[in-house]
Protein backbone atom coordinates (compact mmCIF):
# COMPACT_ATOMS: atom_id res chain seq x y z
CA UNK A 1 0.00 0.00 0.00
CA UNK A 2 1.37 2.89 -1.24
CA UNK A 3 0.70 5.75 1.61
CA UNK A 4 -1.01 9.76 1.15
CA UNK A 5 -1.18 8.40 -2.63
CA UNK A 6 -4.66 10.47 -2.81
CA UNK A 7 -1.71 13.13 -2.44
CA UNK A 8 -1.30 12.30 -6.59
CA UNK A 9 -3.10 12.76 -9.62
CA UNK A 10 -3.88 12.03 -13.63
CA UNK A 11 -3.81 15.36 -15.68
CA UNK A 12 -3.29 13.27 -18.95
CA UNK A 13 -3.50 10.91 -21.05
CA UNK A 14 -2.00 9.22 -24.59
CA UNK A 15 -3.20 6.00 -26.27
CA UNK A 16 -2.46 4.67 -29.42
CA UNK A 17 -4.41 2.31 -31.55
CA UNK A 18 -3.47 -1.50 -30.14
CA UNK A 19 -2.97 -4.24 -33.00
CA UNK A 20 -1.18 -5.23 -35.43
CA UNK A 21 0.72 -2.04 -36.08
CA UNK A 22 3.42 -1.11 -38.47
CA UNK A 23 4.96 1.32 -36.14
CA UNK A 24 7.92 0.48 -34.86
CA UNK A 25 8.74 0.68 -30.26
CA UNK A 26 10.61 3.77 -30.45
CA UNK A 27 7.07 5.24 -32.82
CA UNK A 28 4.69 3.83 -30.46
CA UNK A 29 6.09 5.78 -27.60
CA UNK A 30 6.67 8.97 -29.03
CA UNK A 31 3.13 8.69 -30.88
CA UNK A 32 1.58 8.69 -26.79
CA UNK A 33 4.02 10.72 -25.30
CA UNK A 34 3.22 12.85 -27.14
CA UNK A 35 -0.68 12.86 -26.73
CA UNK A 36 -0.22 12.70 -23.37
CA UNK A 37 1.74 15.69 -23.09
CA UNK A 38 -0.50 17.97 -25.46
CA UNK A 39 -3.67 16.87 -23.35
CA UNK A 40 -2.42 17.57 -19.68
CA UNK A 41 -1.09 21.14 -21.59
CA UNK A 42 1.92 19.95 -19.77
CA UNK A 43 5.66 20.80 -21.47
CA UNK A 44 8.18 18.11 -21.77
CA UNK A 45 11.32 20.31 -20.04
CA UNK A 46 8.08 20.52 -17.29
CA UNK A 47 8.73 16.54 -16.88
CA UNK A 48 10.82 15.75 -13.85
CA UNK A 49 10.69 11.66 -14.08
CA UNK A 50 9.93 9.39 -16.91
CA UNK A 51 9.12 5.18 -16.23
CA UNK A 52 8.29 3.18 -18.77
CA UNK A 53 6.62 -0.22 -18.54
CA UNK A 54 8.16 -2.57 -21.10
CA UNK A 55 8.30 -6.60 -20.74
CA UNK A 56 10.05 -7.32 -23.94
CA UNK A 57 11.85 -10.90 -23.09
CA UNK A 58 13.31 -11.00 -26.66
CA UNK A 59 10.07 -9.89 -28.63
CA UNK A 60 12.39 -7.04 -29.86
CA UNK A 61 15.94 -5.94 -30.06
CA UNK A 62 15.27 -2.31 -28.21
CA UNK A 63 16.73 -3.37 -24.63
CA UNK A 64 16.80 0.33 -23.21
CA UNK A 65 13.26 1.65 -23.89
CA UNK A 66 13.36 4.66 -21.19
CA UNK A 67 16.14 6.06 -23.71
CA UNK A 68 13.36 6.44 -26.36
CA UNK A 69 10.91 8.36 -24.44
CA UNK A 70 13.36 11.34 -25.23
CA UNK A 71 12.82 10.87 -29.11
CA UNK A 72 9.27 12.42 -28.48
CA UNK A 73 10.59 16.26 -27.87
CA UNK A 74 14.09 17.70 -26.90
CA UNK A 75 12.86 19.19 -23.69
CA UNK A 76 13.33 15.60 -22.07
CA UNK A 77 17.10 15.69 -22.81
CA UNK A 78 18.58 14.93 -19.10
CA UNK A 79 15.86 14.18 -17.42
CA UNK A 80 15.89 10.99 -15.51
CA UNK A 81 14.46 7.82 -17.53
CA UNK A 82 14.03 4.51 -15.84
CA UNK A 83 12.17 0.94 -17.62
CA UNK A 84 10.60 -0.94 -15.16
CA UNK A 85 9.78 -4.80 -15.73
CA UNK A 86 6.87 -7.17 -13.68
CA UNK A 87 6.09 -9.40 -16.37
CA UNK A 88 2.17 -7.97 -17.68
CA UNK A 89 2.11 -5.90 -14.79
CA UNK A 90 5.18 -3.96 -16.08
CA UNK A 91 2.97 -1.17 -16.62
CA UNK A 92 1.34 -0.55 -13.67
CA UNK A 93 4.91 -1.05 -11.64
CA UNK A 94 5.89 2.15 -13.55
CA UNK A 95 2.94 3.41 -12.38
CA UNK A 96 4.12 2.84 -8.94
CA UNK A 97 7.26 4.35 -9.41
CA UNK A 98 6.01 7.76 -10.54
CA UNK A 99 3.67 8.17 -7.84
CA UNK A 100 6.23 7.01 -5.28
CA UNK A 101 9.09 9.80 -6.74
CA UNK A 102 6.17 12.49 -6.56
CA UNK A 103 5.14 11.14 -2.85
CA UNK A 104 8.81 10.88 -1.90
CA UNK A 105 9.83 14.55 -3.50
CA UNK A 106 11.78 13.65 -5.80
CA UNK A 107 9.09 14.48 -8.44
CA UNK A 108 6.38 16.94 -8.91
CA UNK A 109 5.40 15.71 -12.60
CA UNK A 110 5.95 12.69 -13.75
CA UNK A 111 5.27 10.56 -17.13
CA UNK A 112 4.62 7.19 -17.35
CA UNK A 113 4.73 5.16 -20.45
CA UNK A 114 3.78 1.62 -21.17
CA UNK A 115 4.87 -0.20 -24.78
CA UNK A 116 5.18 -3.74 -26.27
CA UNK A 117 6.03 -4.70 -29.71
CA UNK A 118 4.77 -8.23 -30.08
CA UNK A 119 3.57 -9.16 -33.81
CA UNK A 120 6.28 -8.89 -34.92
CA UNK A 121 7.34 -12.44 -33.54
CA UNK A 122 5.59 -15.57 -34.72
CA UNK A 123 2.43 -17.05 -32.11
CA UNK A 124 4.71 -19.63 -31.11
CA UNK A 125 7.87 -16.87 -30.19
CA UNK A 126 5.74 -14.56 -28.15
CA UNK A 127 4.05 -17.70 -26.41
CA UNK A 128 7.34 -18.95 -25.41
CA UNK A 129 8.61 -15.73 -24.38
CA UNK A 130 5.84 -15.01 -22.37
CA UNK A 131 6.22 -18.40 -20.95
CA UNK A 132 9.27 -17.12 -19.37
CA UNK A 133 7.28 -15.10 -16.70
CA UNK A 134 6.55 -18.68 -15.61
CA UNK A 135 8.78 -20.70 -12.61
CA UNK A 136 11.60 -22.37 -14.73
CA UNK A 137 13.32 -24.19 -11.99
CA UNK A 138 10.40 -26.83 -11.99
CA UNK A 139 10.75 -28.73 -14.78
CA UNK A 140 6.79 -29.29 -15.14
CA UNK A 141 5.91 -25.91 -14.27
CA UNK A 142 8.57 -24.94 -16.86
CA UNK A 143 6.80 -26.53 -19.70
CA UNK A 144 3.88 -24.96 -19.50
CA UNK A 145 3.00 -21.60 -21.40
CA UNK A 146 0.42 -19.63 -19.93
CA UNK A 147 -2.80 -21.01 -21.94
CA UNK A 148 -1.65 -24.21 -20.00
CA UNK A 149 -1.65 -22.89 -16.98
CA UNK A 150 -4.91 -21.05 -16.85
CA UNK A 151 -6.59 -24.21 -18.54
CA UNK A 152 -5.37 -25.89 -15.73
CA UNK A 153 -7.38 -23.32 -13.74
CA UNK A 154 -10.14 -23.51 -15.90
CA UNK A 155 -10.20 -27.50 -15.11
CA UNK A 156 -9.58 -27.15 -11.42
CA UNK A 157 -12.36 -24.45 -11.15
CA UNK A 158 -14.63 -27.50 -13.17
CA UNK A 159 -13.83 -30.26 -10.70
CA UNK A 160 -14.37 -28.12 -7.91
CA UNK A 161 -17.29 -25.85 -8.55
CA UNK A 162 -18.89 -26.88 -11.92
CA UNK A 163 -18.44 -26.00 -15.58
CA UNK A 164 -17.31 -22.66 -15.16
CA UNK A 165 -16.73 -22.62 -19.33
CA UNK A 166 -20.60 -20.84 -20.70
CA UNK A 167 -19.72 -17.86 -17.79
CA UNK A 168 -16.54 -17.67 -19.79
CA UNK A 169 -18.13 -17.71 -23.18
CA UNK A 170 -20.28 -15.11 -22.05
CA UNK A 171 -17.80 -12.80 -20.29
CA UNK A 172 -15.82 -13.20 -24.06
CA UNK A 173 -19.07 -12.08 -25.64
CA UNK A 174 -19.60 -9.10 -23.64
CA UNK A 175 -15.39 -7.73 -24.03
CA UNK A 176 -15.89 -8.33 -28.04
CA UNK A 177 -19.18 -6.34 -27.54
CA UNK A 178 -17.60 -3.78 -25.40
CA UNK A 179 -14.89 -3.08 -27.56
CA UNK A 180 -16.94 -2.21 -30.96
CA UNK A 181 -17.63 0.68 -28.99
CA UNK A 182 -13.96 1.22 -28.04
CA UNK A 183 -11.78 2.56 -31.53
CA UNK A 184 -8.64 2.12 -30.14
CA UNK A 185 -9.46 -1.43 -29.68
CA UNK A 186 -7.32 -4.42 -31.60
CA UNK A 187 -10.46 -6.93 -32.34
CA UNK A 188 -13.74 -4.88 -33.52
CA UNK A 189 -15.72 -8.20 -34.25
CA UNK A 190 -19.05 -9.11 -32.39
CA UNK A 191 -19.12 -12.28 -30.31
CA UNK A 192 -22.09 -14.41 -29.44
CA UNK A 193 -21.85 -16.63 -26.23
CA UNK A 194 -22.90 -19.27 -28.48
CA UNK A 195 -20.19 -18.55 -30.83
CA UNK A 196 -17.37 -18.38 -27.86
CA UNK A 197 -18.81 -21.73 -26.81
CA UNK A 198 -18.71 -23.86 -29.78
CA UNK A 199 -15.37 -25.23 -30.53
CA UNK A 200 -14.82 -24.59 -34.42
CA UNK A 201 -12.17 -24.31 -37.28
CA UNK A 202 -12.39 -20.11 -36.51
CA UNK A 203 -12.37 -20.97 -32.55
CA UNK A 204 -10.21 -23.96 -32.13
CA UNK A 205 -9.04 -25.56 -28.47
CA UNK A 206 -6.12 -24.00 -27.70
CA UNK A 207 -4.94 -26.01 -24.29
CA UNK A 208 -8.15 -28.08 -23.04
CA UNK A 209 -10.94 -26.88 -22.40
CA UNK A 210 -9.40 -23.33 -23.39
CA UNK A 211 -10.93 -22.35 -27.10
CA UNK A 212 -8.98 -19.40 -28.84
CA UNK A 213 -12.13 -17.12 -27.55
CA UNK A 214 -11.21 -17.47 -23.68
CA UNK A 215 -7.52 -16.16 -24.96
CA UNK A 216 -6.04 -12.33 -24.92
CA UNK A 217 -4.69 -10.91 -28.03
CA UNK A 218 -0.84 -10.69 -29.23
CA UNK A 219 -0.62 -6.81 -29.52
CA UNK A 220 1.39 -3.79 -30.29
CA UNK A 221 0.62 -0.61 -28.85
CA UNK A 222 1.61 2.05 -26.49
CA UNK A 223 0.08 4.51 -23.46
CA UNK A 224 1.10 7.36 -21.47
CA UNK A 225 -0.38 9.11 -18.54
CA UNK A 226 1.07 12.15 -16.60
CA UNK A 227 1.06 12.45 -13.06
CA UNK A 228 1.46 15.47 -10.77
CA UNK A 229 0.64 16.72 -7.21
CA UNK A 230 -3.12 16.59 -6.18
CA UNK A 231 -2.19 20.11 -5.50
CA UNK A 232 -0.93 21.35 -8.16
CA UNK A 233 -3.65 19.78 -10.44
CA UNK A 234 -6.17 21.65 -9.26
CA UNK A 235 -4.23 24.54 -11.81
CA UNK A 236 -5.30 21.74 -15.18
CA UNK A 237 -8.81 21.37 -16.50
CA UNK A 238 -8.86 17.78 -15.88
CA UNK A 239 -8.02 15.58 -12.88
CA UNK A 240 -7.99 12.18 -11.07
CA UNK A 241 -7.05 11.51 -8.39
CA UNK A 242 -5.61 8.21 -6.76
CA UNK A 243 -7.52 6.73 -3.49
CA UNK A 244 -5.28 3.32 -3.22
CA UNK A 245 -2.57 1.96 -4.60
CA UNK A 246 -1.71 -1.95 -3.49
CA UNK A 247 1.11 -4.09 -4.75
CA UNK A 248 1.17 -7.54 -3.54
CA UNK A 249 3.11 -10.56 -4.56
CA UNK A 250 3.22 -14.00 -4.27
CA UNK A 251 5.19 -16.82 -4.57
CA UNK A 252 6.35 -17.70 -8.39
CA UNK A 253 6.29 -21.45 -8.34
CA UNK A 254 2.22 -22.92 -8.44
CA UNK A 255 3.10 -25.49 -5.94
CA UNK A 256 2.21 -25.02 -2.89
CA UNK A 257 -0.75 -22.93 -3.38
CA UNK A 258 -4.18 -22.70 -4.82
CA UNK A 259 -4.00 -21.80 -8.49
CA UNK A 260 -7.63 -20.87 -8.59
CA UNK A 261 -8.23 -19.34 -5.22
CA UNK A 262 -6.49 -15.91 -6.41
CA UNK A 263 -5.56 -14.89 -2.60
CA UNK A 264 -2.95 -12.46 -4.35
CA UNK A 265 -5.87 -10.39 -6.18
CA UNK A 266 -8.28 -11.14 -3.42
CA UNK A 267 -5.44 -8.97 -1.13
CA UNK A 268 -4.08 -6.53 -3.03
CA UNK A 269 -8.19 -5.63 -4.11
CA UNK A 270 -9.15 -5.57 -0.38
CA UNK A 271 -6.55 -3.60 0.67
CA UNK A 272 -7.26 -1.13 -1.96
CA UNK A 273 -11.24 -0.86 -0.31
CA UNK A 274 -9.61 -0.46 2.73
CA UNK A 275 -7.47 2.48 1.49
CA UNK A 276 -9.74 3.85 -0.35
CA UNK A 277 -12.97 3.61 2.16
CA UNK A 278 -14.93 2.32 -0.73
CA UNK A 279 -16.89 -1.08 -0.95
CA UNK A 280 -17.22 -2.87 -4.18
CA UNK A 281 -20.82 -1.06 -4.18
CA UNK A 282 -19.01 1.89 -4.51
CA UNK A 283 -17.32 1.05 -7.91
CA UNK A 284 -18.83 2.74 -10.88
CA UNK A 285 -16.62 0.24 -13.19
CA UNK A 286 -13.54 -1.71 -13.79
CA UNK A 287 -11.07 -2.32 -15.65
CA UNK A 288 -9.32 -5.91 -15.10
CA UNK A 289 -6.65 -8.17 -16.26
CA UNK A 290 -8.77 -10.67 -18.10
CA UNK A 291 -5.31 -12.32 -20.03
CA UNK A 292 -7.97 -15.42 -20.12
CA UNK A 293 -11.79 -15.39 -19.83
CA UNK A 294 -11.22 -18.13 -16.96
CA UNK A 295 -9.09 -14.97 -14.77
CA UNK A 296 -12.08 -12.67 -15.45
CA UNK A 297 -14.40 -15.04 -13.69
CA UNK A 298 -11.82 -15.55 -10.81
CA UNK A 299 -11.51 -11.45 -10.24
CA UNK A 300 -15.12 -10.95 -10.04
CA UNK A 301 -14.90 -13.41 -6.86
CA UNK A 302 -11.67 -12.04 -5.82
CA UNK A 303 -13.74 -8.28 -5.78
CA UNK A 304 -16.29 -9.60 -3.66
CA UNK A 305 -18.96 -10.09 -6.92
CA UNK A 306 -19.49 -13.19 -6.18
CA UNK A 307 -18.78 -15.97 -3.21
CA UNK A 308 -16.10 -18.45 -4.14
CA UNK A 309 -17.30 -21.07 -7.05
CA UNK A 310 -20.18 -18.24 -8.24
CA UNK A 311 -18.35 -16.24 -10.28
CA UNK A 312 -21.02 -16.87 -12.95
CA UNK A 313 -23.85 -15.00 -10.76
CA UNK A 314 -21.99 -11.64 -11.73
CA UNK A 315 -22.22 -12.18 -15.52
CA UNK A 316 -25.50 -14.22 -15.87
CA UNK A 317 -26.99 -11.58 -13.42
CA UNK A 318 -26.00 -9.14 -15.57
CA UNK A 319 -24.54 -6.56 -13.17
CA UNK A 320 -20.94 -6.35 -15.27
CA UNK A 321 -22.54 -5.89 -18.59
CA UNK A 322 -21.49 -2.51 -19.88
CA UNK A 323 -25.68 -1.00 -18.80
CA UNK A 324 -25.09 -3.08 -15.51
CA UNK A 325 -24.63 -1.70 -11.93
CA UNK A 326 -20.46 -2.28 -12.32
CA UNK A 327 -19.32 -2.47 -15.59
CA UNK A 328 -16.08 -4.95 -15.98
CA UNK A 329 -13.76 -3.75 -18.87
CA UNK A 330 -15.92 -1.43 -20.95
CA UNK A 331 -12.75 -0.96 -22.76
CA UNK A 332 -12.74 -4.91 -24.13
CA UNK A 333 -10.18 -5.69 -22.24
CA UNK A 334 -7.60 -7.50 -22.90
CA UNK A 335 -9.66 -9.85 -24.98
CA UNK A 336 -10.66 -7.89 -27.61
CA UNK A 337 -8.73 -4.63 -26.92
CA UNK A 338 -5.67 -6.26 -27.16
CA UNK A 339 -2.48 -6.84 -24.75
CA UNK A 340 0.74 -5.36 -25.65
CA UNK A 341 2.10 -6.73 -22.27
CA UNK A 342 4.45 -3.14 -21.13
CA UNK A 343 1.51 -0.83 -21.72
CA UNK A 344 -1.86 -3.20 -20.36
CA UNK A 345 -1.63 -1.31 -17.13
CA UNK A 346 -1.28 1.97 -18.55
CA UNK A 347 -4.02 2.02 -20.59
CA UNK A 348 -6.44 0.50 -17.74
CA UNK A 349 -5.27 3.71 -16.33
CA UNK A 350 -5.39 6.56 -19.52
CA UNK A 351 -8.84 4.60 -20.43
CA UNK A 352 -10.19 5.11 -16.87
CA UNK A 353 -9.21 8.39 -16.58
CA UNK A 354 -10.90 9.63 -19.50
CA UNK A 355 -14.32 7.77 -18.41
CA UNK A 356 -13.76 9.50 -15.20
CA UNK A 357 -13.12 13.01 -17.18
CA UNK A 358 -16.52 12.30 -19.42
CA UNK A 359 -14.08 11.29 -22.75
CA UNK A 360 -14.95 7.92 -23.17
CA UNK A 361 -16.80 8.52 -26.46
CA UNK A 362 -19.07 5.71 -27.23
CA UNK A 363 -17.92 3.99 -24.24
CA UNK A 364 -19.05 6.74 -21.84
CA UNK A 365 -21.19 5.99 -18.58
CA UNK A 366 -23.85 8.65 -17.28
CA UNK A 367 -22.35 10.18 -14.14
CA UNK A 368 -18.91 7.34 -13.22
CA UNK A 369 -17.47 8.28 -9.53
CA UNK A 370 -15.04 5.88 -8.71
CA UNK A 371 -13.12 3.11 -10.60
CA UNK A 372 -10.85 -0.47 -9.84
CA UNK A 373 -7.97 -0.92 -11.58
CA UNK A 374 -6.38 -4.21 -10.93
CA UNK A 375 -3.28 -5.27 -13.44
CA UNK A 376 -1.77 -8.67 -13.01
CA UNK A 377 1.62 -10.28 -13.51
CA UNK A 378 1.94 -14.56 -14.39
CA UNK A 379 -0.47 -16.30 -12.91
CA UNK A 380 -1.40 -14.35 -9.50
CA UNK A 381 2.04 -13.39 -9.00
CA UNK A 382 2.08 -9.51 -9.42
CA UNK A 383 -0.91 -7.83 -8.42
CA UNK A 384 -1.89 -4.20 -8.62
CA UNK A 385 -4.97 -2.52 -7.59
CA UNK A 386 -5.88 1.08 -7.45
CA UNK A 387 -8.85 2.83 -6.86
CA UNK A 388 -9.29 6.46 -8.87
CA UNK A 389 -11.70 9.07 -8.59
CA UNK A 390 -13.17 12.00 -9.63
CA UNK A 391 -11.47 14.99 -7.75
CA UNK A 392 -13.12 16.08 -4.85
């Protein structure tokens, strides 16, 4: 728990298109630096920090991202750059970062930039160097890539609670719905429930009883926000403000705990309540890590939707649908908006502060107060919540 975060504030956010892009890393980031920049009305020699969220493992040959942030205007030449790496949480630790240099006073503004390159790497490249955020020194643990491991969730959550796979057809459904309304989405496609539950040549089993609709997208794409003093925002036409910030971790290797009981969520989301003084009642929406449709249906029990082995109620119930009481990932998540690993975390964050700013476009809710963030590393590991707000 990061302490007196409500101390810090968004003034500003960039967010390119995710997909199958022909711009190149160093492109991506200067592309939402510089958006960022121009819509907080913030200079770059005005910048006192940078962090950048970047996984990489191989998927390209740019090893020292924070460098390229300074491509996007001269005004950042000298200022302190810094990459910061938690597997598909990456983003969201260089989130952490630049609120704890502005907390610490080291920083009054900050900019934070999340990026990942991915297609240009075959399926089978990205999925084995994803598989790397995985516990190598276990030699079955080590062959698995992480479709295996959350079908192995999705087959423990069977044998213990019930089918959980038409709640995951259905949660698939509603992020392909959600993100027609989203243009800087990756997939634009509608999605039936029926469709994401019938195994077919277009929606093949990808590791039993995971079909290619319960999987995330391999993305490229890039965000940025900018943070400042709660103080000093109150000088920009837009703010949000922080009202938690949790990190918790657990243990790499699976053994030894329950894959499927998501304690590390379940803390680091609790804790952020607590920080916040918010209930999950409170929430006008979400944004969450669903890398699988099988780890959507685990976070809505891990946020108190649901009681253990009832995920389902919160999607057949309807209350998560983009006209329910708590929207989950109006955005499409990472289903159907896509998940270039370095920036997923960022954009939960640009995305959410434009809903809470009334930008949201299409995507817009009527009157949204309050808003869950939670971005995830490997299976449980790294877990990040934070709760934002409109500014009091």
């Amino acid at each position: 728990m990061i302490p007196n975060v409500s101390k810090v504030s968004i003034i500003g956010a960039g967010h390119t298109r995710f997909g199958r892009l022909s711009q190149n890393l160093e492109e991506l980031i200067t592309e939402a630096t510089q958006e960022a920049l121009a819509d907080a009305g913030v200079a770059a020699a005005d910048v006192d920090a940078i962090f950048v969220g970047h996984f990489n493992s191989g998927l390209v040959s740019d090893g020292f991202p924070s460098s390229l942030v300074h491509q996007a205007d001269p005004g950042f030449r000298f200022t302190p750059a810094a990459r910061m790496e938690n597997a598909c949480a990456s983003g969201s630790a260089a989130i952490f970062a630049g609120l704890n240099a502005i907390l610490s006073g080291q920083a009054e503004t900050v900019l934070v930039v999340g990026v990942e390159k991915m297609t240009s790497r075959s399926t089978a490249e990205v999925t084995t160097a994803l598989a790397g955020a995985g516990y190598q020194n276990d030699e079955f643990e080590a062959s698995l890539s992480f479709p295996d491991v959350f079908a192995l969730a999705a087959r423990t959550y069977a044998e213990r609670y019930g089918d959980p796979l038409p709640a995951m057809a259905k949660i698939a459904s509603k992020n392909h719905m959600n993100a027609m309304k989203n243009p800087l989405a990756q997939m634009h496609r509608p999605m039936t429930p029926e469709q994401a539950n019938t195994v077919t040549e277009k929606n093949p089993v990808i590791s039993a009883p995971l079909r290619l609709s319960d999987c995330s997208l391999i993305s490229d794409g890039a965000a940025a926000i900018v943070l400042t003093t709660t103080e000093r925002a109150k000088d920009f036409p837009r703010a949000v403000q922080f009202k938690a910030a949790v990190h918790v971790s657990d243990s790499l290797p699976m053994t030894g705990r329950d894959v499927i009981s998501f304690e590390g969520p379940a803390r680091a989301i609790g804790k952020a309540y607590e920080q916040a003084g918010v209930t999950v009642g409170d929430l006008s929406f979400a944004e969450v890590h669903d890398c699988f449709t099988i780890a959507e249906l685990l976070i809505y029990e891990a946020m108190g939707l649901a009681e253990k082995g009832k995920g389902a109620e919160a999607i057949d119930s309807g209350r998560v649908l983009a006209e329910g009481s708590l929207p989950v990932n109006l955005s499409g998540g990472l289903k159907a908006k896509g998940h270039p690993v370095g920036a997923t975390g960022v954009s939960m964050h640009a995305l959410s502060y434009r809903q809470l700013t009334g930008q949201a476009g299409e995507m817009q809710l009527a009157d949204p107060q309050n808003a869950l963030i939670f971005n995830m590393g490997g299976a449980a590991v790294a877990n990040y919540a934070t709760i934002l707000s409109r500014r009091d």
